[in-house]
C-alpha atoms as a PDB file:
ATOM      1  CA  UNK A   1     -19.953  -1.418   9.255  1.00  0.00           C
ATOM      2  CA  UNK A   2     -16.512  -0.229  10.292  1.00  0.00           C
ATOM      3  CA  UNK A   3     -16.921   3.262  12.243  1.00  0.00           C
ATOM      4  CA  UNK A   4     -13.709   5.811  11.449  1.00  0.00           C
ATOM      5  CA  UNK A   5     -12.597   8.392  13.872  1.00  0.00           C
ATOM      6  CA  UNK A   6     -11.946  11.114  11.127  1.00  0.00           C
ATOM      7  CA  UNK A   7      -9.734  12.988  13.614  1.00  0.00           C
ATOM      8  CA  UNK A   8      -7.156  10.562  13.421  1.00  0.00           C
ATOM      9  CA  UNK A   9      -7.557  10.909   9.466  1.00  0.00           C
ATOM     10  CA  UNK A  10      -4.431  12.573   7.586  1.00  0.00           C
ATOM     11  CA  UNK A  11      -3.409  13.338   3.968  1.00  0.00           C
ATOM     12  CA  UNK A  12      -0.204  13.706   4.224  1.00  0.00           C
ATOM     13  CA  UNK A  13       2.925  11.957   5.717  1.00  0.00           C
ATOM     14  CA  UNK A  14       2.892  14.832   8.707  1.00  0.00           C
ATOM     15  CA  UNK A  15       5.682  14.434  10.929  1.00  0.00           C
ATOM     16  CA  UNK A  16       4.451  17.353  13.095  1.00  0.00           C
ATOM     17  CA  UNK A  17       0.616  15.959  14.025  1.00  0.00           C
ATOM     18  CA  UNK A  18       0.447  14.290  17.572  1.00  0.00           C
ATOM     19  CA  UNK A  19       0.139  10.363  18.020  1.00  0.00           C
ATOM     20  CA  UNK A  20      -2.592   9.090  18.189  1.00  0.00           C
ATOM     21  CA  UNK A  21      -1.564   6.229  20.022  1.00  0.00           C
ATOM     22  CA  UNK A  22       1.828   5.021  21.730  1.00  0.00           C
ATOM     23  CA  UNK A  23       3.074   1.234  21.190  1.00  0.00           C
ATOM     24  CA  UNK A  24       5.771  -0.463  22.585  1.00  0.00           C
ATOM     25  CA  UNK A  25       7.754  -2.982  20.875  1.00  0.00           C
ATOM     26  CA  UNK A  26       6.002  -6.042  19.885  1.00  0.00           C
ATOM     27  CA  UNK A  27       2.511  -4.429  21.133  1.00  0.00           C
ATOM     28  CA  UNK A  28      -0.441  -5.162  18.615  1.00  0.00           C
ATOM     29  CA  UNK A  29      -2.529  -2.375  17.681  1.00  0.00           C
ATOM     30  CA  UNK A  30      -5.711  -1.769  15.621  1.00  0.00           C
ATOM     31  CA  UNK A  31      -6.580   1.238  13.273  1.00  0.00           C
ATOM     32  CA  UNK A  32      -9.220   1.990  11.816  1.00  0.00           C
ATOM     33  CA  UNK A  33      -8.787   3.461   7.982  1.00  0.00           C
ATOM     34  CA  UNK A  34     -10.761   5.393   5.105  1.00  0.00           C
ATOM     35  CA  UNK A  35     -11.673   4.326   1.976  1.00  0.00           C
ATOM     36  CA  UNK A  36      -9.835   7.087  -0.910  1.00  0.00           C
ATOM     37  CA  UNK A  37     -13.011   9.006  -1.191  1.00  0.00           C
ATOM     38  CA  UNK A  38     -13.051   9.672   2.426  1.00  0.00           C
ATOM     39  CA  UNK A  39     -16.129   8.001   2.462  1.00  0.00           C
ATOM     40  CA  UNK A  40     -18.159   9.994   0.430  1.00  0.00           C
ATOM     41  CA  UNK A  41     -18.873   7.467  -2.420  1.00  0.00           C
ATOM     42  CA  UNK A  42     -21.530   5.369  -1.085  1.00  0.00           C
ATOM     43  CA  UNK A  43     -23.565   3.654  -3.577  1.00  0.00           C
ATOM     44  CA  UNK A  44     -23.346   3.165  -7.173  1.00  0.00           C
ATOM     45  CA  UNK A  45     -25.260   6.426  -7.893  1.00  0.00           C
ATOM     46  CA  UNK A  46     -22.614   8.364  -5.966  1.00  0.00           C
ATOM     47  CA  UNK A  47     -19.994   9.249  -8.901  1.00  0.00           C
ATOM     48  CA  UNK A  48     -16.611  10.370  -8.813  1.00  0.00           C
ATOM     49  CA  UNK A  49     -17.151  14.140  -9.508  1.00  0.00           C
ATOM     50  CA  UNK A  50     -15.371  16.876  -7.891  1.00  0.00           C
ATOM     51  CA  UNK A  51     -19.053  18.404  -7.111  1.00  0.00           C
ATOM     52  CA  UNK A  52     -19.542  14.854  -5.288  1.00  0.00           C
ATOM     53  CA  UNK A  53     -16.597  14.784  -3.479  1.00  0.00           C
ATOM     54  CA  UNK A  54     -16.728  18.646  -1.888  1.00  0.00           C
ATOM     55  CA  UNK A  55     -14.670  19.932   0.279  1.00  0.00           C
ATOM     56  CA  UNK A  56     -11.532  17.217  -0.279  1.00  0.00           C
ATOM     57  CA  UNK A  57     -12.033  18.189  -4.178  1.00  0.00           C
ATOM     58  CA  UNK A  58     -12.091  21.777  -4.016  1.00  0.00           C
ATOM     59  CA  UNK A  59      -8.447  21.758  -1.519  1.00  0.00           C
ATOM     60  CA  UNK A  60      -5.669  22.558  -3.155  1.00  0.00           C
ATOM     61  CA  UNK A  61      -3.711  20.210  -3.723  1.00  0.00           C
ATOM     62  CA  UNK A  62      -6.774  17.974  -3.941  1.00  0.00           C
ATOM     63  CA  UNK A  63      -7.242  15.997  -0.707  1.00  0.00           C
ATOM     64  CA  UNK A  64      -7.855  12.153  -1.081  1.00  0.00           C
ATOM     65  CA  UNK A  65      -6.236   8.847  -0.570  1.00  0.00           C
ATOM     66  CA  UNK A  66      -6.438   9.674   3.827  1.00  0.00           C
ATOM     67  CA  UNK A  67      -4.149   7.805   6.260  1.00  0.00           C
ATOM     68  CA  UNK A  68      -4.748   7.017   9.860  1.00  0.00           C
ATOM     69  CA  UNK A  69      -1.986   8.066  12.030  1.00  0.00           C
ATOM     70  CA  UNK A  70       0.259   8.331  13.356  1.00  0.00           C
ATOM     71  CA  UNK A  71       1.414   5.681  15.809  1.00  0.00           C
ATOM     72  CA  UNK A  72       4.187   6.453  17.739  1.00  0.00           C
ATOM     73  CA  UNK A  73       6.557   3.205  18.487  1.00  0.00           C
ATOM     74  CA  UNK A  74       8.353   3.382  21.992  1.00  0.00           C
ATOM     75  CA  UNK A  75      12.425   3.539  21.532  1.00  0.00           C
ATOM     76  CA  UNK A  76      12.393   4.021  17.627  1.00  0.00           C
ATOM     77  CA  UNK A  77      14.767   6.871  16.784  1.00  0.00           C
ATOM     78  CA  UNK A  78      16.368   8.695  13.732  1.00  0.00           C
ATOM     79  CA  UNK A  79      18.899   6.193  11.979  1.00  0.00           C
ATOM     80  CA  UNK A  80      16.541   3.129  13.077  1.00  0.00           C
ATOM     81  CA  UNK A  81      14.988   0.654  11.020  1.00  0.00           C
ATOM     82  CA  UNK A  82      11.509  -0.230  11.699  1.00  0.00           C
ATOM     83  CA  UNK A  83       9.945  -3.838  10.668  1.00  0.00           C
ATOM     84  CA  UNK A  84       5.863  -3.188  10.614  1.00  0.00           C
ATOM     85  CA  UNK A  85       4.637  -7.110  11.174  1.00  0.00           C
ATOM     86  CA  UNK A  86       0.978  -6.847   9.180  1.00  0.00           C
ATOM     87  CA  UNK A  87      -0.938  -8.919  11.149  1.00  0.00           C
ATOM     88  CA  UNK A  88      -4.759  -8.965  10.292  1.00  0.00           C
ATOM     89  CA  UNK A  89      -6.478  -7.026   8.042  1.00  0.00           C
ATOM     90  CA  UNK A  90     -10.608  -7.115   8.229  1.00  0.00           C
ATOM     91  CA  UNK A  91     -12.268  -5.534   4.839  1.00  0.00           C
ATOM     92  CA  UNK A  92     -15.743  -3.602   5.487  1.00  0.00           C
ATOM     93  CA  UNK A  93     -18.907  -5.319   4.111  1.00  0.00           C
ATOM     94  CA  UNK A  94     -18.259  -3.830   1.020  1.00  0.00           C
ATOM     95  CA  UNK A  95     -15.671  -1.647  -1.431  1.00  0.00           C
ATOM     96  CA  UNK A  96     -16.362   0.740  -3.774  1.00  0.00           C
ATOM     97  CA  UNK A  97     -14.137   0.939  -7.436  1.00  0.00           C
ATOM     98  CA  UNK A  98     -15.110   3.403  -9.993  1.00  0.00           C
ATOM     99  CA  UNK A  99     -13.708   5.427 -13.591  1.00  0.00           C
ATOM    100  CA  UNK A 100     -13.389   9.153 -13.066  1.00  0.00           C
ATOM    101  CA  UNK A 101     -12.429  11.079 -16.306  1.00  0.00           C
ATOM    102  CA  UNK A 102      -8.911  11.858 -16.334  1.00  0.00           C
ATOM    103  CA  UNK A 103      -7.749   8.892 -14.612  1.00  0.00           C
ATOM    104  CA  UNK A 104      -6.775   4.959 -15.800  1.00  0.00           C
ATOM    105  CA  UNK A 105      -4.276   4.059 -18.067  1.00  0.00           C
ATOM    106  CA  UNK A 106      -7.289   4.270 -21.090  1.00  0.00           C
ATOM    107  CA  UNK A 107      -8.800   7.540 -19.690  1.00  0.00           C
ATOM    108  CA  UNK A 108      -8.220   8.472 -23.337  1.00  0.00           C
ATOM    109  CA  UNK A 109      -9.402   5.731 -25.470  1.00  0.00           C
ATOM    110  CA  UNK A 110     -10.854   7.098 -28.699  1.00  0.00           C
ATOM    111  CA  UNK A 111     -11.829   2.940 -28.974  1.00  0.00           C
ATOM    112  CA  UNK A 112     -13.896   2.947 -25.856  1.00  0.00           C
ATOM    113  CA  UNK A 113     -14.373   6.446 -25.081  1.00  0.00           C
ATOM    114  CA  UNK A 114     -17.229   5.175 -22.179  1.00  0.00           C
ATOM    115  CA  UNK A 115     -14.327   4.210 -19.691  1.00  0.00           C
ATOM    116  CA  UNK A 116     -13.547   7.686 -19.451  1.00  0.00           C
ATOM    117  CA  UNK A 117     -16.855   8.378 -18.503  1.00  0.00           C
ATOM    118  CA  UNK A 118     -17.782   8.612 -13.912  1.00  0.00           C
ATOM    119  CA  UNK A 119     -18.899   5.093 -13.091  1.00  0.00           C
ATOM    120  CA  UNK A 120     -19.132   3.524 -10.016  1.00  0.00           C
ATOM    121  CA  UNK A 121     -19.197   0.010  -9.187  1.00  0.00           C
ATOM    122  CA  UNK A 122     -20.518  -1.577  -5.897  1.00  0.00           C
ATOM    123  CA  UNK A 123     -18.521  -4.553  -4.353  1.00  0.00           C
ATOM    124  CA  UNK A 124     -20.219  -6.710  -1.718  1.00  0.00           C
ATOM    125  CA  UNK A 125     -18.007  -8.287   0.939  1.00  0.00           C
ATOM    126  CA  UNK A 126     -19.017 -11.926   2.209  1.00  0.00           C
ATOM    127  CA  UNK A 127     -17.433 -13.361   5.403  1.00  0.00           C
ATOM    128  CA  UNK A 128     -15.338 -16.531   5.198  1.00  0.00           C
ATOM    129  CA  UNK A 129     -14.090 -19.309   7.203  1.00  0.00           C
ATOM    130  CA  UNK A 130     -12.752 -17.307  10.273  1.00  0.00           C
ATOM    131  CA  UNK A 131     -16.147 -15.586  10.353  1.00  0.00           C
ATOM    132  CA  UNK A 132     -15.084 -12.254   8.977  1.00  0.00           C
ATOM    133  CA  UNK A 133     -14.067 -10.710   5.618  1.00  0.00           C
ATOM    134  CA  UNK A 134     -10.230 -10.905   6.107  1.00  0.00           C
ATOM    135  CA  UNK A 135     -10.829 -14.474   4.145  1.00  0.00           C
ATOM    136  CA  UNK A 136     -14.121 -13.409   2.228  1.00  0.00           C
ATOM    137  CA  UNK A 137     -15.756 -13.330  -0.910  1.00  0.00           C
ATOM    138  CA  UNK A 138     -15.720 -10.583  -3.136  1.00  0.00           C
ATOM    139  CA  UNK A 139     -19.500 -10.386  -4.993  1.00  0.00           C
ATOM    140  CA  UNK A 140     -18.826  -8.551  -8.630  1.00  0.00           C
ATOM    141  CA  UNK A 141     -22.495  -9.449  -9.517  1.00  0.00           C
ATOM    142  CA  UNK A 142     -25.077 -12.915  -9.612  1.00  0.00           C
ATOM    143  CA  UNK A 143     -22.106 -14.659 -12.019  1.00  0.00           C
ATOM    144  CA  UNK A 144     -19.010 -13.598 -10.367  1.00  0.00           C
ATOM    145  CA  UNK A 145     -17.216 -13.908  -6.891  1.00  0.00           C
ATOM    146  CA  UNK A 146     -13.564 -14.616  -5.702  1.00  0.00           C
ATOM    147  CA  UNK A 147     -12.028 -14.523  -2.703  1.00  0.00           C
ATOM    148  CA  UNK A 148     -11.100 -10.939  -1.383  1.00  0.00           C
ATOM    149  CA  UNK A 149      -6.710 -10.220  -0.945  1.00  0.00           C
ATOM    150  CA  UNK A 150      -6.890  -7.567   1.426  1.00  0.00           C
ATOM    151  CA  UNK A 151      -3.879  -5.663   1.475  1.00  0.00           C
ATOM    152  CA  UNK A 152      -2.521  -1.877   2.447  1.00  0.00           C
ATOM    153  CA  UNK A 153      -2.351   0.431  -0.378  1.00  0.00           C
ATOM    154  CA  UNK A 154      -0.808   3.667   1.999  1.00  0.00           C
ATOM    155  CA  UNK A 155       1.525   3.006   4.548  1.00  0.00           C
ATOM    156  CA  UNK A 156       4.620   4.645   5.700  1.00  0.00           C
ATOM    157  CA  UNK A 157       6.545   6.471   8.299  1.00  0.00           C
ATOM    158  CA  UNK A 158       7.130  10.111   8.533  1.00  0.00           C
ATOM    159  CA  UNK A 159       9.937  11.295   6.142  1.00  0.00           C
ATOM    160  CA  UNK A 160      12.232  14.974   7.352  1.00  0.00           C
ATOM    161  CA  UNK A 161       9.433  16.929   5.446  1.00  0.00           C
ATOM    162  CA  UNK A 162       5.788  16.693   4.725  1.00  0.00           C
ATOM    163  CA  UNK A 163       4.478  15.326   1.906  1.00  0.00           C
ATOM    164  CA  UNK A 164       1.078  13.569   0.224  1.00  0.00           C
ATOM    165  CA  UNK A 165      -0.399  10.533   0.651  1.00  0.00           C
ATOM    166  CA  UNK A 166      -1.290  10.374  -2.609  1.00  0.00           C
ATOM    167  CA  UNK A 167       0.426  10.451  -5.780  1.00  0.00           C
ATOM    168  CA  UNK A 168       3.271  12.216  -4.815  1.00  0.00           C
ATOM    169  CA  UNK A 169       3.768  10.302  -1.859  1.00  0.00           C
ATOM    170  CA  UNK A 170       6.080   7.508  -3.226  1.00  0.00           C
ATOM    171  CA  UNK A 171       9.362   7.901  -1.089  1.00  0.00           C
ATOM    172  CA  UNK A 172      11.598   4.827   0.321  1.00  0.00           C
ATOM    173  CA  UNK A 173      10.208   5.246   3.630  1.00  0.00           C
ATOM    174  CA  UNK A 174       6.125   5.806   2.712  1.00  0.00           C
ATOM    175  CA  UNK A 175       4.262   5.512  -0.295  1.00  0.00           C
ATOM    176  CA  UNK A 176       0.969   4.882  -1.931  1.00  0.00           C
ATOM    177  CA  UNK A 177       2.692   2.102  -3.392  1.00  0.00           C
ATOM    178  CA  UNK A 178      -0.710  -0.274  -4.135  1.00  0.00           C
ATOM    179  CA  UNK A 179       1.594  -3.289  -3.304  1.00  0.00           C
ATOM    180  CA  UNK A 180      -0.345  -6.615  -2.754  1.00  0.00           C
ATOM    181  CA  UNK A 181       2.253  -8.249  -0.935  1.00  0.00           C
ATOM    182  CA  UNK A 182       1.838  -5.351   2.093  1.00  0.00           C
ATOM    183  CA  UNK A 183      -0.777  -7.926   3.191  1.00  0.00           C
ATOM    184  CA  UNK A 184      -1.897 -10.198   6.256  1.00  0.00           C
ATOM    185  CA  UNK A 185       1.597 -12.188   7.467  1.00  0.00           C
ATOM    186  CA  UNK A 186       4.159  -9.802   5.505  1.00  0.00           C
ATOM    187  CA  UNK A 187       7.007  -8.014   7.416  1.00  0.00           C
ATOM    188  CA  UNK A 188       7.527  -4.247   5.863  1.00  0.00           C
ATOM    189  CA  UNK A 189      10.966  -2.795   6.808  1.00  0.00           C
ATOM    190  CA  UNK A 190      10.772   1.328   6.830  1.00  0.00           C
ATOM    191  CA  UNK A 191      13.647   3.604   7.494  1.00  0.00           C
ATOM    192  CA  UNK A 192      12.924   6.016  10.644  1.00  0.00           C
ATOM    193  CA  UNK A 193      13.553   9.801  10.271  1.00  0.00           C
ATOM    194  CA  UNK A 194      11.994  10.905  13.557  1.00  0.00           C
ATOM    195  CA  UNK A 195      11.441   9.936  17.339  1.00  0.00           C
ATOM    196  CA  UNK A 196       9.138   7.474  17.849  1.00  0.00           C
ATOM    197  CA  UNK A 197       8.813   6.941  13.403  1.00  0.00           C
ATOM    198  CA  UNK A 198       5.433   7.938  13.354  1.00  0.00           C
ATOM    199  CA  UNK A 199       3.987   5.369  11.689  1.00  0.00           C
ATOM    200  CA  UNK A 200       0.443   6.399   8.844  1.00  0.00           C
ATOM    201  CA  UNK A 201      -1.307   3.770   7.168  1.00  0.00           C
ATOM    202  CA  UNK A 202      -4.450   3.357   4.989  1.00  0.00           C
ATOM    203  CA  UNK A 203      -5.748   3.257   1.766  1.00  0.00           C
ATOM    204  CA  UNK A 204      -6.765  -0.152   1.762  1.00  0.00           C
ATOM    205  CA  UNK A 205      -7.713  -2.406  -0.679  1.00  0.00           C
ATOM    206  CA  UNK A 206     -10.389  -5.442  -0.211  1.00  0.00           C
ATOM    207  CA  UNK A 207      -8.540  -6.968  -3.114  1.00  0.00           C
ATOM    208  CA  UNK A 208      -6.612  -5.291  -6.518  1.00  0.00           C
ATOM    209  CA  UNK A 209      -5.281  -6.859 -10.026  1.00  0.00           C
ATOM    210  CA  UNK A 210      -2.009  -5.725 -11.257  1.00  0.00           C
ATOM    211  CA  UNK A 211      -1.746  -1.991 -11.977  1.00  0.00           C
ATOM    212  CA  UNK A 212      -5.185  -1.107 -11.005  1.00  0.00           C
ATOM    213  CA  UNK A 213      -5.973  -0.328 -14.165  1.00  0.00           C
ATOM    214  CA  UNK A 214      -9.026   2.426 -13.615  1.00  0.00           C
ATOM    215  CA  UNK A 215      -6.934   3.888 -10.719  1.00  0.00           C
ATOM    216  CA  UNK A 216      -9.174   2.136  -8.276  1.00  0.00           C
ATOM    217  CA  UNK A 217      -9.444  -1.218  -6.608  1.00  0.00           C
ATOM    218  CA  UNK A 218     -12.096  -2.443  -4.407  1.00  0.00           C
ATOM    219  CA  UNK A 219     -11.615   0.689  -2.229  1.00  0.00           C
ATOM    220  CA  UNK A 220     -12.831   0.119   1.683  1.00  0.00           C
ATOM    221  CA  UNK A 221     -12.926   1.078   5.489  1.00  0.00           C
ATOM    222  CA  UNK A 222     -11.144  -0.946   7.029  1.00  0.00           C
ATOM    223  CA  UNK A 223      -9.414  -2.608  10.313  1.00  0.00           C
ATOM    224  CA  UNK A 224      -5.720  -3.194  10.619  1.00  0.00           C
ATOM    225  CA  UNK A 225      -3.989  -4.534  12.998  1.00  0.00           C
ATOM    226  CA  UNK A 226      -0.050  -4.689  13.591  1.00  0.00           C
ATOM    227  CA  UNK A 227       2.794  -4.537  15.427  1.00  0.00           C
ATOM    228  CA  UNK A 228       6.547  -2.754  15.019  1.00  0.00           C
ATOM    229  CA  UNK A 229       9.865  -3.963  16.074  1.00  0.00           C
ATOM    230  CA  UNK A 230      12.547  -1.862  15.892  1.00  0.00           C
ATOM    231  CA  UNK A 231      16.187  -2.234  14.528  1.00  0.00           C
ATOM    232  CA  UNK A 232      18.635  -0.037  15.913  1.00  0.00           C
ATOM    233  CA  UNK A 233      20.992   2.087  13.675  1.00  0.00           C
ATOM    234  CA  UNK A 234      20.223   0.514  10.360  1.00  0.00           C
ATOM    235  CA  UNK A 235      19.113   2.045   7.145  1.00  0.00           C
ATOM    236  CA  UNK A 236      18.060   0.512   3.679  1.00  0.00           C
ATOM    237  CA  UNK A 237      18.029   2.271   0.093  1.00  0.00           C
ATOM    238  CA  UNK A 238      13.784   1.518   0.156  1.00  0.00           C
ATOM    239  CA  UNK A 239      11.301  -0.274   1.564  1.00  0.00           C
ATOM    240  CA  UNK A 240      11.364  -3.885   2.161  1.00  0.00           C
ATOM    241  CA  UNK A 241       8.913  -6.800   2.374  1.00  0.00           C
ATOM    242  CA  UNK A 242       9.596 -10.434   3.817  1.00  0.00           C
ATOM    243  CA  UNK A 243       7.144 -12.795   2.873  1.00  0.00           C
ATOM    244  CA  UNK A 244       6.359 -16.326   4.671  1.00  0.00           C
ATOM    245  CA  UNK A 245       8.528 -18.396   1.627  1.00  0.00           C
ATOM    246  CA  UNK A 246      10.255 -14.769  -0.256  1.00  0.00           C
ATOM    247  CA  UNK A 247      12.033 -11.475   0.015  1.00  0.00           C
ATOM    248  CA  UNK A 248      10.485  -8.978  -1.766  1.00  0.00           C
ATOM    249  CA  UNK A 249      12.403  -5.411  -2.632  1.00  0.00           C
ATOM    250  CA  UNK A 250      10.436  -2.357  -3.953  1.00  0.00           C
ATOM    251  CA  UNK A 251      10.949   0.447  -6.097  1.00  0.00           C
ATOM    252  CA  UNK A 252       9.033   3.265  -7.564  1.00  0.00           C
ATOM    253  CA  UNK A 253      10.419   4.954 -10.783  1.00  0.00           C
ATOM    254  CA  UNK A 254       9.337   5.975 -13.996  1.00  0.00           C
ATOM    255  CA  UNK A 255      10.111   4.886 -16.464  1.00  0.00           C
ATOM    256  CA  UNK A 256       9.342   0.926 -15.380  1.00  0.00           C
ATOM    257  CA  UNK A 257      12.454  -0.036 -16.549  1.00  0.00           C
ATOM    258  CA  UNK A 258      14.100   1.968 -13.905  1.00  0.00           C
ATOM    259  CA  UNK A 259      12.035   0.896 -11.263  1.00  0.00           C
ATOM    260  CA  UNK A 260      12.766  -2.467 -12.380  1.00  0.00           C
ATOM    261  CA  UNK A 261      16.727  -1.966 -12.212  1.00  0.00           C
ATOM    262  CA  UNK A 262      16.655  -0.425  -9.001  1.00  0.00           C
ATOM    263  CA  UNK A 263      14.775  -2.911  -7.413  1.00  0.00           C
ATOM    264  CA  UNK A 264      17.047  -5.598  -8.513  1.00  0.00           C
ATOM    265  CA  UNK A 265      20.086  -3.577  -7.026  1.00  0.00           C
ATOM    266  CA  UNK A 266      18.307  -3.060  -3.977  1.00  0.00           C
ATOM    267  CA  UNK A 267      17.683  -6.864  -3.823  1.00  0.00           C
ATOM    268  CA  UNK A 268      21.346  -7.437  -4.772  1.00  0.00           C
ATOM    269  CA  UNK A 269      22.626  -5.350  -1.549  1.00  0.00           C
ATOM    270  CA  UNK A 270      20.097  -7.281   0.605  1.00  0.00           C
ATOM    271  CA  UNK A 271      20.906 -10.657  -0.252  1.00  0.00           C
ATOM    272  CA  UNK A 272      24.747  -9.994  -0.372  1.00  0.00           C
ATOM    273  CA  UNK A 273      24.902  -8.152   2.608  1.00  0.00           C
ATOM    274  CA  UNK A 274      22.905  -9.710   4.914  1.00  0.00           C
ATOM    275  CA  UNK A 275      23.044 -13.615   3.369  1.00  0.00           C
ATOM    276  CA  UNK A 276      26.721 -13.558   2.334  1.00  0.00           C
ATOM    277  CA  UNK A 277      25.895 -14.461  -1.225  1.00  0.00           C
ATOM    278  CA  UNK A 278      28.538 -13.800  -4.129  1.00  0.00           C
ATOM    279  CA  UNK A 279      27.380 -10.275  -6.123  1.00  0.00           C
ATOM    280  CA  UNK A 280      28.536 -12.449  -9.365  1.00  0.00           C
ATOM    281  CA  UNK A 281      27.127 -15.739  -8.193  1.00  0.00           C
ATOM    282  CA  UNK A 282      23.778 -13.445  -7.448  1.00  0.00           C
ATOM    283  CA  UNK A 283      23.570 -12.201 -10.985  1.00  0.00           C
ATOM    284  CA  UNK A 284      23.824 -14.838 -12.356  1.00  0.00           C
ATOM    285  CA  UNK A 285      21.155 -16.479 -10.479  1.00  0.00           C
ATOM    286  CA  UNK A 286      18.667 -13.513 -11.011  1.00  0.00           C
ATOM    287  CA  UNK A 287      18.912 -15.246 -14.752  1.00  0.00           C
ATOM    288  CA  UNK A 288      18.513 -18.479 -14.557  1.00  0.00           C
ATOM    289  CA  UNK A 289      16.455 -19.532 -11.334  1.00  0.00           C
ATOM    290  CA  UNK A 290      12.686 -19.570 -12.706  1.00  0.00           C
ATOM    291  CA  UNK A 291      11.107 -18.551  -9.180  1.00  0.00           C
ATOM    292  CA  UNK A 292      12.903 -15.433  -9.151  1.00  0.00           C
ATOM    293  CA  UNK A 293       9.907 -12.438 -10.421  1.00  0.00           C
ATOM    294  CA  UNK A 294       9.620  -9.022 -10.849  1.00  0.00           C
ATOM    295  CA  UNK A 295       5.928  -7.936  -9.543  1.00  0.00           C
ATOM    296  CA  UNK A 296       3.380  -4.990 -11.496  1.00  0.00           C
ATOM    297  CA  UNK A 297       2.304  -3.559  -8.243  1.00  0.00           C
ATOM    298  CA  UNK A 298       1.291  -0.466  -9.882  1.00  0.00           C
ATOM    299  CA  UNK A 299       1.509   1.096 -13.542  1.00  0.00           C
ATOM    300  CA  UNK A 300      -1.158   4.021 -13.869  1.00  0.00           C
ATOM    301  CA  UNK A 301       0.283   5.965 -16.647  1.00  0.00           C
ATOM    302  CA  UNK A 302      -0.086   9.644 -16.063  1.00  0.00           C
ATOM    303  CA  UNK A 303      -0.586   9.168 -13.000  1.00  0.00           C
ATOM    304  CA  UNK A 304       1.937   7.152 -10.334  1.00  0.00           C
ATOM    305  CA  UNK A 305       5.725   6.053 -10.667  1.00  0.00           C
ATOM    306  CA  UNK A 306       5.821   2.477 -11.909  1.00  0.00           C
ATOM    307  CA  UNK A 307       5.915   0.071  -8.786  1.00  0.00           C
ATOM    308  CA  UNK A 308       7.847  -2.938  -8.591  1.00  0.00           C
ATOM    309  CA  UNK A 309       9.066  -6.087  -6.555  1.00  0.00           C
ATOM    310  CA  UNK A 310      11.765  -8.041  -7.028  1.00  0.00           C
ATOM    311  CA  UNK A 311      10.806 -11.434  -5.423  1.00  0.00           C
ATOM    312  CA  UNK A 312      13.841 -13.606  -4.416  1.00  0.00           C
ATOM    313  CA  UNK A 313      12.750 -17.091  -2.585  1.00  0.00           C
ATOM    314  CA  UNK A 314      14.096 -18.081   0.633  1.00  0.00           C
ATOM    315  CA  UNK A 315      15.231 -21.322   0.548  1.00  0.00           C
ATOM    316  CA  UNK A 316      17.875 -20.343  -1.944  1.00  0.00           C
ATOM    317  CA  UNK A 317      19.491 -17.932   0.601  1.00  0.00           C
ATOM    318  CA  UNK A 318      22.418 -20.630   2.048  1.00  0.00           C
END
């Protein structure tokens, strides 16, 4: 059982709360993180009511989806870019998902009118090779398992104002972005608005199929481990992810379409800028090579801005 220091817990991006830690450059560090019912969901007969979920329902705005943070990172200042190296990621023994009415892209199926209905589904966690859950087994029930994708749901640095962690918390430098490729070996590149970035993360997800669907993955505790470089006096339009084989630029929009279009642009500026390739001789590429993909992070309608990747492979970047 992961144990959470819930003073270290926050639900918003708060650039004025103290560090809780101090890192240099390069200096691996471990947090420990929430599930997004602040642990109060414990078992299958623990639904997702506001009378279950007291005080964090009753705040106004609500309170859920809670960060740990932040981490300050030694010589990181305004105008800096900051690359977040995720380096291990270890899932408690088990993750909670559940439907809550009002939420999930059929909260209002007259068809199935039982998924709008509280429900909550237990998740057991089984270690794997390395001895832990960060390569597990996910247990749906006696006829189904697959192997856990642990990734980071929350993460972000401190923007120039406060602002959620949950819904409303989709910005270029932090979001609850529910990106699968924010996982174990991926690079995130945030822009830094303050002294020392103050870096939140949480929100993590033992594993998650595109969209999420119900509006929740297999929620957890967790234990994250990382480590920040910083880039002096550089900035980006929004996030970015480098993969082990792929670049990966996001976007959050709505409609989709938009996302979509400003995530190739934003891929089109990295690529020409920093590889030296040809805008036209890049657009036309985008077309034609067949490993080029735009990822469904997340699509909760009513809910979140769309989410999207565009996924560009390395070895074409001569």
């Amino acid at each position: 059982m992961i144990n959470i220091n819930k003073e270290n817990l926050s639900y918003t991006f708060d650039y004025t709360k103290q560090p809780m830690i101090k890192v240099a450059e390069g200096e691996s560090f471990t947090l420990s993180t929430e599930d997004n019912h602040s642990g109060l969901i414990k078992t299958e007969k623990d639904l997702p009511l506001p009378e279950n979920l007291r005080p964090f329902s009753e705040a106004v705005p609500v309170r859920n989806n809670p960060v740990t943070g932040p981490v300050f990172i030694k010589g990181a200042q305004k105008g800096d870019l900051i690359e977040v190296t995720i380096e291990k990621i270890i899932p408690n023994d088990y993750g909670i998902s559940n439907t809550a009415p009002g939420s999930g892209m059929l909260q209002n199926s007259l068809k199935w009118p039982e998924l709008s209905e509280p429900y909550t589904k237990l998740i057991k966690h089984l270690p794997g090779p390395s001895g832990t859950t960060r390569d597990g087994i996910g247990v749906f029930n006696d006829k189904l398992s697959y192997h856990l994708a642990p990734f980071i749901g929350t993460i972000g640095v401190s923007p120039e104002f406060e602002i959620l962690s949950t819904m409303t918390g989709q910005f270029p430098c932090c979001g609850n972005w529910d990106c699968r490729d924010i996982k174990e070996g991926s690079k995130l590149y945030l822009n830094c608005y303050h002294e020392g970035a103050l870096l939140f993360l949480g929100d993590v997800h033992a594993s998650q199929g595109d969209t999420e669907l119900t509006w929740s993955a297999d929620e957890i505790k967790s234990e994250v481990t990382a480590s920040c470089r910083v880039i002096k006096n550089k900035s980006i339009p929004y996030a970015r992810i480098e993969k082990k084989d792929s670049i990966v630029q996001l976007f959050a929009d709505s409609p989709m379409e938009d996302a979509v279009q400003n995530a190739i642009i934003g891929l089109m500026d990295w690529i020409t800028q920093d590889y030296g390739i040809k805008v036209r001789d890049l657009y036309v590429m985008l077309s034609v090579l067949p490993e080029f993909r735009i990822n469904v992070y997340q699509m909760v309608r009513y809910s979140f801005k769309s989410v999207v990747g565009a996924e560009f492979p390395k070895k074409y970047l001569f």
